[in-house]
N, C-alpha and C. Protein backbone atom coordinates (compact mmCIF):
# COMPACT_ATOMS: atom_id res chain seq x y z
N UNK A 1 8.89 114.56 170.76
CA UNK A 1 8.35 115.89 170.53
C UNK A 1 7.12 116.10 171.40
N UNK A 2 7.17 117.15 172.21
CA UNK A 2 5.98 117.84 173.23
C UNK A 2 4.88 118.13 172.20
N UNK A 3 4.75 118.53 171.02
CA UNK A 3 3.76 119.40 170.11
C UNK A 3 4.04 118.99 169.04
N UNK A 4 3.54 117.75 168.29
CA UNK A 4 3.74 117.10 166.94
C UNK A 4 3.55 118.38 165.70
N UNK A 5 5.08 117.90 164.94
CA UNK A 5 4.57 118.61 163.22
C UNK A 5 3.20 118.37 162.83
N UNK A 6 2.89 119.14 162.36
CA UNK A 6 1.81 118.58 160.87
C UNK A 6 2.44 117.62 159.86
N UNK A 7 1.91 117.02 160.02
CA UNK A 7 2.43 115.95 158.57
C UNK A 7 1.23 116.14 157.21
N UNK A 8 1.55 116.30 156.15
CA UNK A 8 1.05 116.04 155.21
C UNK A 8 -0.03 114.71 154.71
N UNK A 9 -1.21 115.15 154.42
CA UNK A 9 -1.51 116.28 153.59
C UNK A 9 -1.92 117.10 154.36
N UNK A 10 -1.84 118.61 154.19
CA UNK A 10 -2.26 119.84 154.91
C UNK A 10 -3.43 119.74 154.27
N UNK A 11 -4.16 120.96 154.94
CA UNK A 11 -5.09 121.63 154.14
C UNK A 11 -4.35 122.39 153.72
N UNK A 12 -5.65 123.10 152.61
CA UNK A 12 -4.96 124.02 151.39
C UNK A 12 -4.45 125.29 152.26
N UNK A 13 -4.77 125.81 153.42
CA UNK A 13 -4.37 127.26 154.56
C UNK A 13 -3.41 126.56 154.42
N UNK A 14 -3.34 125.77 155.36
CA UNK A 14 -1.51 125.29 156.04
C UNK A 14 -0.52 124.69 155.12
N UNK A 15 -1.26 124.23 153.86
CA UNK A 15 -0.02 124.25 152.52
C UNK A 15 0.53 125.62 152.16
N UNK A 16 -0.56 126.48 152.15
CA UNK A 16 0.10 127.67 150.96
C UNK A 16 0.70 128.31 151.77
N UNK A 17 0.57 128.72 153.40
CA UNK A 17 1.37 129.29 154.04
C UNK A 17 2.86 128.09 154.33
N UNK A 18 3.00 127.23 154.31
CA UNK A 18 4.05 126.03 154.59
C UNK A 18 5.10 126.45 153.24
N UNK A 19 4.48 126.71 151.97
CA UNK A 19 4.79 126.65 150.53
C UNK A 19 5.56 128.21 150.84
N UNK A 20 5.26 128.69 151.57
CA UNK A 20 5.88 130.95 151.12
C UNK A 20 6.90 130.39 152.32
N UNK A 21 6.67 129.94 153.32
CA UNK A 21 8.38 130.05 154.59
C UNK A 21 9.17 129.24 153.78
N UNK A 22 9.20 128.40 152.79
CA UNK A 22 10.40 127.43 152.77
C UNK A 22 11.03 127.84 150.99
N UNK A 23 11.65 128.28 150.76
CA UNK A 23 12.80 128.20 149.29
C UNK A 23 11.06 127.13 148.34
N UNK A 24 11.35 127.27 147.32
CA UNK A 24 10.81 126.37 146.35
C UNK A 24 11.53 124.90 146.23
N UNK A 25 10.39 124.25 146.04
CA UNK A 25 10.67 122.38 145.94
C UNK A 25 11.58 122.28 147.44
N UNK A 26 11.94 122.81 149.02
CA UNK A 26 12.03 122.12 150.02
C UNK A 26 10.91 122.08 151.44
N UNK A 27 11.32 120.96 151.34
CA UNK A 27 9.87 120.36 152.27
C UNK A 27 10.05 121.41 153.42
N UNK A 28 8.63 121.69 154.04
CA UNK A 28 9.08 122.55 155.46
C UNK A 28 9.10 122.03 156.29
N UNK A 29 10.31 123.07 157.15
CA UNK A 29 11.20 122.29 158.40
C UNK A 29 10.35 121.54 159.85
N UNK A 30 10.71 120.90 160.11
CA UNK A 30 9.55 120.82 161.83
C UNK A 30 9.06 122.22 162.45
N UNK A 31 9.60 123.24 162.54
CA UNK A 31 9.22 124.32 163.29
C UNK A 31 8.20 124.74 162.71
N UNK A 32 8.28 125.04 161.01
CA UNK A 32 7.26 125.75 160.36
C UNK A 32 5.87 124.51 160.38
N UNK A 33 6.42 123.19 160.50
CA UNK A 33 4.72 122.12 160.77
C UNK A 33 4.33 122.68 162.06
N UNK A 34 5.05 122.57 162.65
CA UNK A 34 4.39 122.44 164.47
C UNK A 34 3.68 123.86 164.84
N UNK A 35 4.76 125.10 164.04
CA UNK A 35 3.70 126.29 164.08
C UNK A 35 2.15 125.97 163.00
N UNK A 36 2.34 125.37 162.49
CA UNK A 36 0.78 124.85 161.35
C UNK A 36 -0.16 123.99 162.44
N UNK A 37 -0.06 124.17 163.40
CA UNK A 37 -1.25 123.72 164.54
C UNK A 37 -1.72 124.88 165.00
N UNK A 38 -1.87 126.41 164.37
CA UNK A 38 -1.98 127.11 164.81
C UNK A 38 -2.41 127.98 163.50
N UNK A 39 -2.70 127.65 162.81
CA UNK A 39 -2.73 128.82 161.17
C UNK A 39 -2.70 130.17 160.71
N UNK A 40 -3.81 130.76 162.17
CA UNK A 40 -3.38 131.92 162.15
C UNK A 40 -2.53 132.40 162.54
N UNK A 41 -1.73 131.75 163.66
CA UNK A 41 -0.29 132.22 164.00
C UNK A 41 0.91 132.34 163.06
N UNK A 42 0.31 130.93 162.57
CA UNK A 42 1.64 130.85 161.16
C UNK A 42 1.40 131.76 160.08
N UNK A 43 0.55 132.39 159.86
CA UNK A 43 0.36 133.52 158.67
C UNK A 43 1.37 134.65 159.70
N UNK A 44 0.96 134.98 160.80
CA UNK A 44 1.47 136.20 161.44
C UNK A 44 3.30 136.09 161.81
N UNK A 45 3.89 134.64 161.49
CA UNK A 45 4.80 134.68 161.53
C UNK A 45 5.46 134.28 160.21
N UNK A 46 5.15 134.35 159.89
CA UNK A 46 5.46 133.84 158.03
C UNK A 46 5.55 135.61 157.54
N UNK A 47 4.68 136.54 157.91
CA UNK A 47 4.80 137.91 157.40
C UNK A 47 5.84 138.35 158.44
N UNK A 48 6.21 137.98 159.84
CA UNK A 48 6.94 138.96 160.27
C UNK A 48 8.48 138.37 159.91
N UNK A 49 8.49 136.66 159.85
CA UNK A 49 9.76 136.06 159.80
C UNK A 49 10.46 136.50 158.18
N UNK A 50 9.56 136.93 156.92
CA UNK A 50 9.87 136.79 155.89
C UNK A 50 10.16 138.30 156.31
N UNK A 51 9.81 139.27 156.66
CA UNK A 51 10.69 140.48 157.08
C UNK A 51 12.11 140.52 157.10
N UNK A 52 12.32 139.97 158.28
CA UNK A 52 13.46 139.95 158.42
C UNK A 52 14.36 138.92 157.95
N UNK A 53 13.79 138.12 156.93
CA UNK A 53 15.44 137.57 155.97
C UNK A 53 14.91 137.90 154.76
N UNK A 54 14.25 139.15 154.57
CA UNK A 54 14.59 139.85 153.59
C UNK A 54 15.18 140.64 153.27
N UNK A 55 15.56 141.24 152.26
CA UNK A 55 16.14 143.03 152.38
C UNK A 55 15.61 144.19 152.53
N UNK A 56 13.97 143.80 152.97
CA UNK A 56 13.42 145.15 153.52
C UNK A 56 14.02 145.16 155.22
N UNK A 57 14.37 144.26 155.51
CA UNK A 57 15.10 144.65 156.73
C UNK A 57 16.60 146.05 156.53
N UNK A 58 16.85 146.92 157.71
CA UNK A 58 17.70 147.25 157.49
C UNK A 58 19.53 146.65 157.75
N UNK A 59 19.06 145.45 158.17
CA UNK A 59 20.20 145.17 158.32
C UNK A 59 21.10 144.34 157.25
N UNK A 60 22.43 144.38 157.53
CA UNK A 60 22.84 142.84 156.03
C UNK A 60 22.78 141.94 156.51
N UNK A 61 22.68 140.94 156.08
CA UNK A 61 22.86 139.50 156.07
C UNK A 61 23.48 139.02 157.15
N UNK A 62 24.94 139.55 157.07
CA UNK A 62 26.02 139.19 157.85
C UNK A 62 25.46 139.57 159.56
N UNK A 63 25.05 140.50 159.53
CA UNK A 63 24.88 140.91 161.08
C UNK A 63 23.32 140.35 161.42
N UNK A 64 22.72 140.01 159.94
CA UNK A 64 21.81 139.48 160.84
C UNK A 64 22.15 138.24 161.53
N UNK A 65 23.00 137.50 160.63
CA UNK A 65 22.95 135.83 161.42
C UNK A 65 23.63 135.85 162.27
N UNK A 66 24.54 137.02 162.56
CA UNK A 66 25.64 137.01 163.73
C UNK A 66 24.48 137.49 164.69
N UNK A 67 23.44 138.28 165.17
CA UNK A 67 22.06 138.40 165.95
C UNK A 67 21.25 136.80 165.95
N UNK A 68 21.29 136.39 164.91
CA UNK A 68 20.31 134.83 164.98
C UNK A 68 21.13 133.85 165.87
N UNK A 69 22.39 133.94 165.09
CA UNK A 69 23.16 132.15 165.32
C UNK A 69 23.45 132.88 167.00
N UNK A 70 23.98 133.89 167.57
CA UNK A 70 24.56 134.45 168.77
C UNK A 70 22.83 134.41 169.85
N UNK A 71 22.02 134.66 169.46
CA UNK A 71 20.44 134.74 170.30
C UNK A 71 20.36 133.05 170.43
N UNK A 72 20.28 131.87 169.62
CA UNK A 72 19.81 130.79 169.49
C UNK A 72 21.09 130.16 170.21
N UNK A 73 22.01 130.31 169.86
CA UNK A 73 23.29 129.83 170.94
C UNK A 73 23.03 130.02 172.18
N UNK A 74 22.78 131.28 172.82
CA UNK A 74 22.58 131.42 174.05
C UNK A 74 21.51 130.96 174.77
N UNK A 75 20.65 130.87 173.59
CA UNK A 75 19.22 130.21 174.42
C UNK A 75 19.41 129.00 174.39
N UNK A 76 20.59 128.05 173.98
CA UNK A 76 20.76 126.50 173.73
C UNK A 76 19.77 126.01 173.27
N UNK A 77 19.26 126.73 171.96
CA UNK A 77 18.51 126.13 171.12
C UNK A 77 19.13 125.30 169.90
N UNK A 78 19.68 124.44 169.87
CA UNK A 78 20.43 123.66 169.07
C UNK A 78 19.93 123.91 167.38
N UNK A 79 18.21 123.44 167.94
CA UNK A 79 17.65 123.61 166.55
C UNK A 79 17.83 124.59 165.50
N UNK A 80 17.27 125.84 165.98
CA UNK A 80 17.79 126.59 165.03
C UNK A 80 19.21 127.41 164.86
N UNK A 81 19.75 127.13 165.78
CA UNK A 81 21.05 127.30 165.21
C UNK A 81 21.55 126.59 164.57
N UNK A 82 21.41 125.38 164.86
CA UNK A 82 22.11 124.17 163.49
C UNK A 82 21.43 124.54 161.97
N UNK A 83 20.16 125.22 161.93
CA UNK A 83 19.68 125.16 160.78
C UNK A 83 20.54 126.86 160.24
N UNK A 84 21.13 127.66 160.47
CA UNK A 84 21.20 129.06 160.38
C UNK A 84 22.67 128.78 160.35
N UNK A 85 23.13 128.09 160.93
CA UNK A 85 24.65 127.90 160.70
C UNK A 85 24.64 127.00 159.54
N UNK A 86 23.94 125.89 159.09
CA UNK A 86 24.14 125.38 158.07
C UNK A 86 23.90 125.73 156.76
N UNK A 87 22.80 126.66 156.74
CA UNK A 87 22.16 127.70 155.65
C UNK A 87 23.00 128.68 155.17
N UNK A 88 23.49 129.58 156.68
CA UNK A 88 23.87 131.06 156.16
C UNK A 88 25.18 131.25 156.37
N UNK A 89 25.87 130.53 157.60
CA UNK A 89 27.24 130.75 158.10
C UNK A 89 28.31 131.05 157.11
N UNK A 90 28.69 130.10 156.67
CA UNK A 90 29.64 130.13 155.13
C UNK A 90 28.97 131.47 153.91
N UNK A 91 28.01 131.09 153.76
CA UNK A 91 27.12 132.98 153.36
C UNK A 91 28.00 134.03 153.22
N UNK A 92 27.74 134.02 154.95
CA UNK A 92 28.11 135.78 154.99
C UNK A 92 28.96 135.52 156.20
N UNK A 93 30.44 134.95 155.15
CA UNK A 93 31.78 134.38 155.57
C UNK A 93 31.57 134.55 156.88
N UNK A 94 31.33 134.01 157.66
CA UNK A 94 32.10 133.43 158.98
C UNK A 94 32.54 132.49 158.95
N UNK A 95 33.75 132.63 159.86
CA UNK A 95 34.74 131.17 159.77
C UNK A 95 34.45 130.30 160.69
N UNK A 96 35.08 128.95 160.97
CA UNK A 96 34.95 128.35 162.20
C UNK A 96 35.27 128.61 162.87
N UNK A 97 35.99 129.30 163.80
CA UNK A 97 36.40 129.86 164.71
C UNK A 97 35.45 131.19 164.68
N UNK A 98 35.00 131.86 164.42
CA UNK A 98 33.65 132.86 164.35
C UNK A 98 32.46 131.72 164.97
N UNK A 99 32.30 131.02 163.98
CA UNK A 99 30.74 130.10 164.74
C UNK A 99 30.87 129.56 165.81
N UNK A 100 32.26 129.08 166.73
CA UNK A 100 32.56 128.48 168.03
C UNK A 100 32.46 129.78 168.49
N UNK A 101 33.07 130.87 167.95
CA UNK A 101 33.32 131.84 169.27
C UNK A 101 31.67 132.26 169.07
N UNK A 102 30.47 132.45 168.70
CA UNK A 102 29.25 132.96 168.90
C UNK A 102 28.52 131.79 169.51
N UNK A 103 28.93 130.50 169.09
CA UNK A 103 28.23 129.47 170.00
C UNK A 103 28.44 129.57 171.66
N UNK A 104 29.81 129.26 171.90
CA UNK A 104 30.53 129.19 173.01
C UNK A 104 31.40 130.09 173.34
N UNK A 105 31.48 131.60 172.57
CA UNK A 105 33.15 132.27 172.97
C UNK A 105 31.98 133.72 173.71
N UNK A 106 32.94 134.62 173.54
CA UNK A 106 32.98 136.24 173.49
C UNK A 106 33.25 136.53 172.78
N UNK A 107 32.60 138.04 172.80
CA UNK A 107 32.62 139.34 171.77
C UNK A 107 33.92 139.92 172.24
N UNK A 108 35.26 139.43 172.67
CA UNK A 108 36.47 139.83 172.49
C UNK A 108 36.97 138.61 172.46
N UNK A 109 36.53 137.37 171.77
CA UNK A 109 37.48 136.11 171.05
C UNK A 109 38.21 136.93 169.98
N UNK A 110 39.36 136.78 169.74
CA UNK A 110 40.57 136.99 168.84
C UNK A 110 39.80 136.75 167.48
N UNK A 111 39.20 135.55 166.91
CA UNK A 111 38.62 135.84 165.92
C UNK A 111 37.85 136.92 165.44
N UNK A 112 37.53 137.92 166.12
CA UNK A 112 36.57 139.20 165.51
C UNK A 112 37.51 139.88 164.87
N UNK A 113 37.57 140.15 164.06
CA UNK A 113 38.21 141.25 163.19
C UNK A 113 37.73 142.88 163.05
N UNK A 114 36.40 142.45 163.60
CA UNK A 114 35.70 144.23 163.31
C UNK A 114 35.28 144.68 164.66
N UNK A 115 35.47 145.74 165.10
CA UNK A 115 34.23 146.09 166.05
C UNK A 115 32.78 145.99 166.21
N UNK A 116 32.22 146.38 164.67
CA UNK A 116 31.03 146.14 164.66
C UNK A 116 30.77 144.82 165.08
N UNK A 117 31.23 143.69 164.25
CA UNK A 117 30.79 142.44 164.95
C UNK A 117 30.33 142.26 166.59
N UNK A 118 31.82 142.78 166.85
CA UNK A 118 32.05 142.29 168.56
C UNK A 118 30.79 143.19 169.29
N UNK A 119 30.45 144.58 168.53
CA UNK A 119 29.54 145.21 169.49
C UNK A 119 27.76 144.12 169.15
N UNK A 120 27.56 143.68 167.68
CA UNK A 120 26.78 143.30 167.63
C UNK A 120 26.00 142.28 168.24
N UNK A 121 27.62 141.52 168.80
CA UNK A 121 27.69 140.33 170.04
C UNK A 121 27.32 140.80 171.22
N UNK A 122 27.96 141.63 171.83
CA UNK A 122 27.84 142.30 173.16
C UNK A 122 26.16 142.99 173.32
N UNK A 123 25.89 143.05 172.24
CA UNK A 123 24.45 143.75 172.49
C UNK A 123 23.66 142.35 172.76
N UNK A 124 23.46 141.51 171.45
CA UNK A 124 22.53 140.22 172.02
C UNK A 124 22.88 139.65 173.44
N UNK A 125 24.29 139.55 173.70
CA UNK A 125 24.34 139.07 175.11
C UNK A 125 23.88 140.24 176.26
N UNK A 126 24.25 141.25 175.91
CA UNK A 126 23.63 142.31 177.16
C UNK A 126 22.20 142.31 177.30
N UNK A 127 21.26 142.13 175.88
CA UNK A 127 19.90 142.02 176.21
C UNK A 127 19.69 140.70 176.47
N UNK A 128 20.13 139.66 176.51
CA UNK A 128 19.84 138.13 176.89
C UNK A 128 19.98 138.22 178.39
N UNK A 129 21.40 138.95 178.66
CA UNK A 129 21.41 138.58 179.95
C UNK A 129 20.75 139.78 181.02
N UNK A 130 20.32 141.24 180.40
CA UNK A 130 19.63 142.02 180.99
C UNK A 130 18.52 142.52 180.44
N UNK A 131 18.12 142.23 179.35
CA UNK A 131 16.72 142.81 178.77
C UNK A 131 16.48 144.26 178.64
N UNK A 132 17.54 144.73 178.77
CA UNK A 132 18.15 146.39 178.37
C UNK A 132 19.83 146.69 177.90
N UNK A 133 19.86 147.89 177.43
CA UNK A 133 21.24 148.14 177.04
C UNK A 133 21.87 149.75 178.45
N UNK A 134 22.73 149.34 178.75
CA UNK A 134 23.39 150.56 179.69
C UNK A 134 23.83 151.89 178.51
N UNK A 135 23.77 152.66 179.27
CA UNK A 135 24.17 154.00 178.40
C UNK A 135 25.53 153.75 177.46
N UNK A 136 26.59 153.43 178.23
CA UNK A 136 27.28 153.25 177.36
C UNK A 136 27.38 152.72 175.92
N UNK A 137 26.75 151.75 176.06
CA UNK A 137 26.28 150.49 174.83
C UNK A 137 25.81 151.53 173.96
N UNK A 138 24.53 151.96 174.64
CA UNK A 138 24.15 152.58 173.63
C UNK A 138 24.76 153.86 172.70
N UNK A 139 25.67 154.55 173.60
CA UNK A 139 26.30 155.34 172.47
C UNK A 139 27.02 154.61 172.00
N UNK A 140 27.91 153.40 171.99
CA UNK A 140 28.48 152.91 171.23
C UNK A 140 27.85 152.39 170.02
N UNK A 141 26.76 151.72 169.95
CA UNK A 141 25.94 151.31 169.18
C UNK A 141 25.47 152.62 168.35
N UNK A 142 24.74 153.52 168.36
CA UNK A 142 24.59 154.85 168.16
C UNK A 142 25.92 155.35 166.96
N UNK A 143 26.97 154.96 167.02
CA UNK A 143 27.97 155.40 166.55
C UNK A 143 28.36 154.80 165.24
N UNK A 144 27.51 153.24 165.71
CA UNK A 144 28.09 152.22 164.34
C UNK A 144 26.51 151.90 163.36
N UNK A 145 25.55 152.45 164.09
CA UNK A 145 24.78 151.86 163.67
C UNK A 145 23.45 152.85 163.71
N UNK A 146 22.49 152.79 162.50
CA UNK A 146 21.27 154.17 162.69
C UNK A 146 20.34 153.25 164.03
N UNK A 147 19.66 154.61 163.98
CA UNK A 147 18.33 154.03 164.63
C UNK A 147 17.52 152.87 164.06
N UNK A 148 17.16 152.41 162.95
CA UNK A 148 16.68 151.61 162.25
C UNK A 148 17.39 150.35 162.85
N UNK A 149 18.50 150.19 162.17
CA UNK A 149 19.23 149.30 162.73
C UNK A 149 19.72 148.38 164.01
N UNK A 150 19.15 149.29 165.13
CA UNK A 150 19.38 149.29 165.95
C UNK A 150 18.08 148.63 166.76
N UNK A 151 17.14 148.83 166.29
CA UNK A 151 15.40 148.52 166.80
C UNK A 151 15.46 147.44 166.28
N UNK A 152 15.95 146.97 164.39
CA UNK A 152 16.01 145.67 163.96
C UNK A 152 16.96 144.47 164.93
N UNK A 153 18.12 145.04 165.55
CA UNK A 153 19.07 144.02 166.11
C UNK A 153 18.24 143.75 167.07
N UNK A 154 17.46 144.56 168.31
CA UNK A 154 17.05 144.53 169.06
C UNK A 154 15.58 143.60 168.98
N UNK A 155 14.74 143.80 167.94
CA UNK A 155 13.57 143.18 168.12
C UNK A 155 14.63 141.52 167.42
N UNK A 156 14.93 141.85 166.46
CA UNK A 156 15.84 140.14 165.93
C UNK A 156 16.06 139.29 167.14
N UNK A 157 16.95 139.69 168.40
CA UNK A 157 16.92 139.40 169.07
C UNK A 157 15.77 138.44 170.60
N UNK A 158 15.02 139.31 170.12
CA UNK A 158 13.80 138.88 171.08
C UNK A 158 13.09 138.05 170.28
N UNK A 159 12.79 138.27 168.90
CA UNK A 159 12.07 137.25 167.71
C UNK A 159 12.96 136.13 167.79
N UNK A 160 13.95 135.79 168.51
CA UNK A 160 14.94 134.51 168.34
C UNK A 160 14.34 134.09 169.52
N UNK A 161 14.58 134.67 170.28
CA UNK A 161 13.94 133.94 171.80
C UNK A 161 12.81 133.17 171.43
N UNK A 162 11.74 134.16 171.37
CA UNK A 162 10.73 133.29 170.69
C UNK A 162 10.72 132.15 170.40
N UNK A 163 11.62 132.24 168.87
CA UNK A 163 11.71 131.14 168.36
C UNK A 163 12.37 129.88 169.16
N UNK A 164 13.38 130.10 169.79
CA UNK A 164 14.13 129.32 170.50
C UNK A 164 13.36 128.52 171.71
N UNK A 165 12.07 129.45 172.24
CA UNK A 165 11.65 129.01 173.59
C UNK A 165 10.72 127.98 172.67
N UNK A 166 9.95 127.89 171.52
CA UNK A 166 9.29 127.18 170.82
C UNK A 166 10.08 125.95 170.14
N UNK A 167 10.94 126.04 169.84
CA UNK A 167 11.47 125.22 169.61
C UNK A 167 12.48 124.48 170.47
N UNK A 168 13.08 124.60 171.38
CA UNK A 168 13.37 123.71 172.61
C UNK A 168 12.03 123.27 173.38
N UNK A 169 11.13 124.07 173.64
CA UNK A 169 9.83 123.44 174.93
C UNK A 169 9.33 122.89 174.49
N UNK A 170 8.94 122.74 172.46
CA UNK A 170 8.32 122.02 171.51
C UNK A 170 9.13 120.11 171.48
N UNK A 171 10.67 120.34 172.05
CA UNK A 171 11.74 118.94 171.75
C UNK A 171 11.60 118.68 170.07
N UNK A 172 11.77 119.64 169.51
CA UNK A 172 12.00 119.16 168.23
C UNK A 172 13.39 118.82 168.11
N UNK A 173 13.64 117.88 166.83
CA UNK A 173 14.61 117.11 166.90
C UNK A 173 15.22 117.82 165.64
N UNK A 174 16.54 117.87 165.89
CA UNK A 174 17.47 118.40 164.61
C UNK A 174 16.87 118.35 163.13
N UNK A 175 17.01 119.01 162.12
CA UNK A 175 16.77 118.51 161.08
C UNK A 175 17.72 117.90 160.60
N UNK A 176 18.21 116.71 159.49
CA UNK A 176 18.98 115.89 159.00
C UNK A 176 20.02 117.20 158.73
N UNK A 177 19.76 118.11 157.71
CA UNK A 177 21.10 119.04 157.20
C UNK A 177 21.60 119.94 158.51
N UNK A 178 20.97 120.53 159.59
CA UNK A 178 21.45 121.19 160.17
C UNK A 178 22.61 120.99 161.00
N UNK A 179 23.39 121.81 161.49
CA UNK A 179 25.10 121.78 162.29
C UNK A 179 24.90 121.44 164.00
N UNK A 180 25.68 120.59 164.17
CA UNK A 180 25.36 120.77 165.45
C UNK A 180 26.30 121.42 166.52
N UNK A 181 25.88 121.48 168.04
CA UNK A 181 26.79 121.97 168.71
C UNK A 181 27.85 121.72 169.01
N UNK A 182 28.41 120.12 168.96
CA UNK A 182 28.93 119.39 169.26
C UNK A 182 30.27 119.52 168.22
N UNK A 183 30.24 119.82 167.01
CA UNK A 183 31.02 120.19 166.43
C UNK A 183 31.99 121.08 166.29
N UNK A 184 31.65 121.94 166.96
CA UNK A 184 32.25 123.56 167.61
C UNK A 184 32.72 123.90 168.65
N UNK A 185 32.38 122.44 169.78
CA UNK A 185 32.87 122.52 170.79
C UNK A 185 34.31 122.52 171.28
């Protein structure tokens, strides 16, 4: 690891913020220690990350992790995609053949069943691979989806990067429960 976790004992800042990112009684993950070298950062991402896997987000569940697990795939961030596929995948039913095709496929792999999905794909990859959407996209998107929705996929997207560039340049190492790539291949 480039940027060591915090290991315990924290101080009481970097406990109580460590204590609100993680479920009750589980230890927090390497990402949320290694952001705890930073405290005030980790408050500012602890309020924006608990945003969006909440339901004040406008989006569901389902499209969010198809935006998470599809952003962290592409950035070959192993880490948190193994942790988001192991958490939420089964969730908000995706099958195996869904999590290979967002790891490694396209937004016209035979497994999509909906449009929405496939456009929700095509958007993270169009802003990954251009950092804008072409007109078209956008009325398509426009059609399936409000404005709200649409700013959420979009910033989700870039909040993965983030995460992804921090956690690959950081070399954090898998967590024990998370999925790996290698499995899907």
């Amino acid at each position: 690891m480039r940027i060591q976790p915090q290991e315990p004992p924290y101080t009481d800042d970097v406990a109580s913020v460590l204590e609100r990112m993680m479920p009750p009684g589980i230890p927090p993950i390497a990402l949320f220690r290694t952001f705890a070298n930073n405290p005030a950062m980790t408050h500012g991402v602890n309020a924006w990350g608990s945003y969006y896997l909440s339901k004040r987000s406008s989006l569901d569940m389902r499209t969010r992790e198809i935006v998470i697990d599809r952003t962290t795939a592409r950035c070959d961030c192993e880490y948190e995609w193994g942790i988001h596929i192991a958490l939420f995948a089964e969730r908000v039913g995706l099958t195996e053949d869904q999590v290979r095709s967002l790891t490694f496929g396209a937004s016209d792999d035979e497994c999509w069943d909906t449009d929405r999905d496939r456009l929700v794909i095509e958007l993270v990859d169009t802003l990954h691979d251009n950092a804008t959407v072409d007109d078209d996209l956008a009325r398509r998107l426009a059609g399936e989806f409000s404005p709200a929705q649409q700013l959420d996929m979009m910033l989700l997207t870039g909040w993965y990067h983030g995460i992804s560039y921090v956690a690959t340049a950081a070399a954090l190492p898998a967590e024990p429960f998370a999925a790996r790539f290698a499995t899907y291949r």
